[in-house]
Protein backbone atom coordinates (compact mmCIF):
# COMPACT_ATOMS: atom_id res chain seq x y z
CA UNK A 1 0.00 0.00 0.00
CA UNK A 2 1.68 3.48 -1.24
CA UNK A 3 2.14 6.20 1.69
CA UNK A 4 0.13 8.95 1.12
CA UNK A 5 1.37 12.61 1.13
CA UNK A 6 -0.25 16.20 2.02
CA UNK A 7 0.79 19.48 0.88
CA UNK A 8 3.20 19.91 3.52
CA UNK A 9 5.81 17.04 2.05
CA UNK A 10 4.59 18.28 -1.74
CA UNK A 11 6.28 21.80 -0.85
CA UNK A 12 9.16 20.40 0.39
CA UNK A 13 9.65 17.96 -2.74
CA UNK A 14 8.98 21.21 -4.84
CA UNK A 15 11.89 23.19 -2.86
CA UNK A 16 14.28 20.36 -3.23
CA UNK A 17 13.54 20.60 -7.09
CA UNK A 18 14.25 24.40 -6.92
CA UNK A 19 17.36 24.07 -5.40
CA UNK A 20 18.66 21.48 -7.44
CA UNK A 21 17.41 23.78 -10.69
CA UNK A 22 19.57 26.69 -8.74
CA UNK A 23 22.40 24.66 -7.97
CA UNK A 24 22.08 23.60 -12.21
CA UNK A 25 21.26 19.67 -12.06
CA UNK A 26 17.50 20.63 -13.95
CA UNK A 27 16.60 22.25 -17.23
CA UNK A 28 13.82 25.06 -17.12
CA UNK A 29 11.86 21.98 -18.66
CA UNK A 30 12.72 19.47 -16.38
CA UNK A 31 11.96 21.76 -13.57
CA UNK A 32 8.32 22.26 -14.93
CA UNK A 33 7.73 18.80 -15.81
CA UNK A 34 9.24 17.46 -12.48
CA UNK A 35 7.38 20.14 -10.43
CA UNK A 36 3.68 19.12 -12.11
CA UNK A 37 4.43 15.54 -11.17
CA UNK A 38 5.25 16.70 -7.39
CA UNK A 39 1.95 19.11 -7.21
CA UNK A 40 -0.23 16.23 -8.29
CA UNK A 41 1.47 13.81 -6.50
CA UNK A 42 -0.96 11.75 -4.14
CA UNK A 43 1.37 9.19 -2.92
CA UNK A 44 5.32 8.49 -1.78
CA UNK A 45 6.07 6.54 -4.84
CA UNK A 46 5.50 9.81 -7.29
CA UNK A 47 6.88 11.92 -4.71
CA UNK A 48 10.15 10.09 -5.51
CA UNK A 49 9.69 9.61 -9.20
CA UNK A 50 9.92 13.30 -9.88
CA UNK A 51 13.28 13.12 -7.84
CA UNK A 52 14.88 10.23 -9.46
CA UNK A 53 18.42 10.85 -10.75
CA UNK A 54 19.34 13.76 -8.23
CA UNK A 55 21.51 13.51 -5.60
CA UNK A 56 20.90 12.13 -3.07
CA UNK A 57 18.82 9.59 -4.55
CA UNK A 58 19.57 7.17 -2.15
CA UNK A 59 17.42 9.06 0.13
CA UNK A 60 14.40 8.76 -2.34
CA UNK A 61 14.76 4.61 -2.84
CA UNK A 62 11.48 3.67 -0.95
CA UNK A 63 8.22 5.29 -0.35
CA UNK A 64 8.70 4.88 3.18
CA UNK A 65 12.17 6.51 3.06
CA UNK A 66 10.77 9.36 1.22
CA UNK A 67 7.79 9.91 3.79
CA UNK A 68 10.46 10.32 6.11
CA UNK A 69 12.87 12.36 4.81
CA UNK A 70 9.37 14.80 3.94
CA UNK A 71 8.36 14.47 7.69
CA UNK A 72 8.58 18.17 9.68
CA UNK A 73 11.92 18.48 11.40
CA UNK A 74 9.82 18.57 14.72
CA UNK A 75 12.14 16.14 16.65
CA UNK A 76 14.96 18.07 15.76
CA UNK A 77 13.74 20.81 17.06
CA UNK A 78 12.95 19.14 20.11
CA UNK A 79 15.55 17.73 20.75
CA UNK A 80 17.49 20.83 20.09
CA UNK A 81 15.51 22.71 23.20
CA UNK A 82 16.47 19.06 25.09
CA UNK A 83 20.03 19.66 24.83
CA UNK A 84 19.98 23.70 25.40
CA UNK A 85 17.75 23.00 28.25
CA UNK A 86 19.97 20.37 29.86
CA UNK A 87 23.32 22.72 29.25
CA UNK A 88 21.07 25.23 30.73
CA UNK A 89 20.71 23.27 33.90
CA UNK A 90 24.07 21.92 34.20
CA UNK A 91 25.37 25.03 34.19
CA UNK A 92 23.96 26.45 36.73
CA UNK A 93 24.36 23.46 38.40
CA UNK A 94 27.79 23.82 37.72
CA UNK A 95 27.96 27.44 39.32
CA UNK A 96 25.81 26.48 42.41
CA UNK A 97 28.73 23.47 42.85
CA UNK A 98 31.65 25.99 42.60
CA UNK A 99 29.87 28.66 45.06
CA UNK A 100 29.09 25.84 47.89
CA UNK A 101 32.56 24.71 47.44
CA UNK A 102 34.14 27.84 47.54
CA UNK A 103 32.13 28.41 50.62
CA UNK A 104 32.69 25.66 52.16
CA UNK A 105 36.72 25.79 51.72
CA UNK A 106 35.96 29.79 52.99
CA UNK A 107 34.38 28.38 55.83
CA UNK A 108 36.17 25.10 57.01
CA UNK A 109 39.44 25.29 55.34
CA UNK A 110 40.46 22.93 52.96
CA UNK A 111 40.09 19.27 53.81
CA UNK A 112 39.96 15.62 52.41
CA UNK A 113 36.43 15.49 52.90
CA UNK A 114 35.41 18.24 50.76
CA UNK A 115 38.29 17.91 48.13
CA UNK A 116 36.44 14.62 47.29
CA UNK A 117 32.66 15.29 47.80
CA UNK A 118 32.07 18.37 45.87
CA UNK A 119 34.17 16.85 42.79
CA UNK A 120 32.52 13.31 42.81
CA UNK A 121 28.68 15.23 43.72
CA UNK A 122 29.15 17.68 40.81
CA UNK A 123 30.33 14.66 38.37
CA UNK A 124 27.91 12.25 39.37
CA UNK A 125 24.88 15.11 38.65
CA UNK A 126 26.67 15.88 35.51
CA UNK A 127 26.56 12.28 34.16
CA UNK A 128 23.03 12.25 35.23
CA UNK A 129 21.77 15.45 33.53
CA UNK A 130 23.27 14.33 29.93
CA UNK A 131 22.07 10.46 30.47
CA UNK A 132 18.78 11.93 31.34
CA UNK A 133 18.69 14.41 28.74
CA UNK A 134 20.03 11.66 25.67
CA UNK A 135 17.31 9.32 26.36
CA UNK A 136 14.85 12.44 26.29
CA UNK A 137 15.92 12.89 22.55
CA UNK A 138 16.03 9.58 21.78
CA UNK A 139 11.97 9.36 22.50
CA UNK A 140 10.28 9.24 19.33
């Protein structure tokens, strides 16, 4: 069963034409003829057949393949606000760490305890926040 496709994967098929046609891989021709087929383009399979023999056609090879390279860059989006969020936290984290440590050395002078605490607390949170934060943009 072919995948069908909206206008939003359409318009993106009809950019990719345009910028091969600016980058000189299509005629004025092709362009028109290849555009038509991707404006009345109902499924996958024609999607890809009026981007056959461009680069990247590797891309293109199944219907599913195309439906997902057509697919909304959503998840990278999200999962670019993921990993600004998380470097977000860990660095204030990372502050918070130095200022208690600092304090604490201000206030109790420098000892073993202290010298191996803070380091091991503020890498074991670190480890933590990323871990957390990759399996957050691995989600679907």
């Amino acid at each position: 069963m072919a995948t069908l496709v909206g206008d939003p994967e359409r318009e993106r098929a009809a950019q990719a034409l345009q910028r091969h046609y600016r980058e000189g891989r299509l005629s004025v021709d092709e362009l028109a003829q290849r555009l038509e087929t991707v404006l009345h383009a109902r499924n996958a399979g024609q999607l890809g057949s009026a981007l056959t023999e461009l680069p990247g056609l590797e891309r293109w090879a199944t219907p599913e393949a195309v439906r997902q390279a057509l697919r909304p860059p959503v998840r990278s989006i999200r999962n670019a606000a993921i990993l600004a969020g998380t470097a977000v936290v860990w660095l204030f984290w990372s502050i918070g760490m130095l200022v208690a440590f600092i304090a604490w050395l201000a206030g109790n002078g420098a000892s073993l305890g202290p010298l191996l605490v803070f380091p091991l607390l503020w890498f074991a949170v670190s480890w933590l926040l990323w871990h957390g934060g990759k399996r957050r943009r691995a989600r679907p």
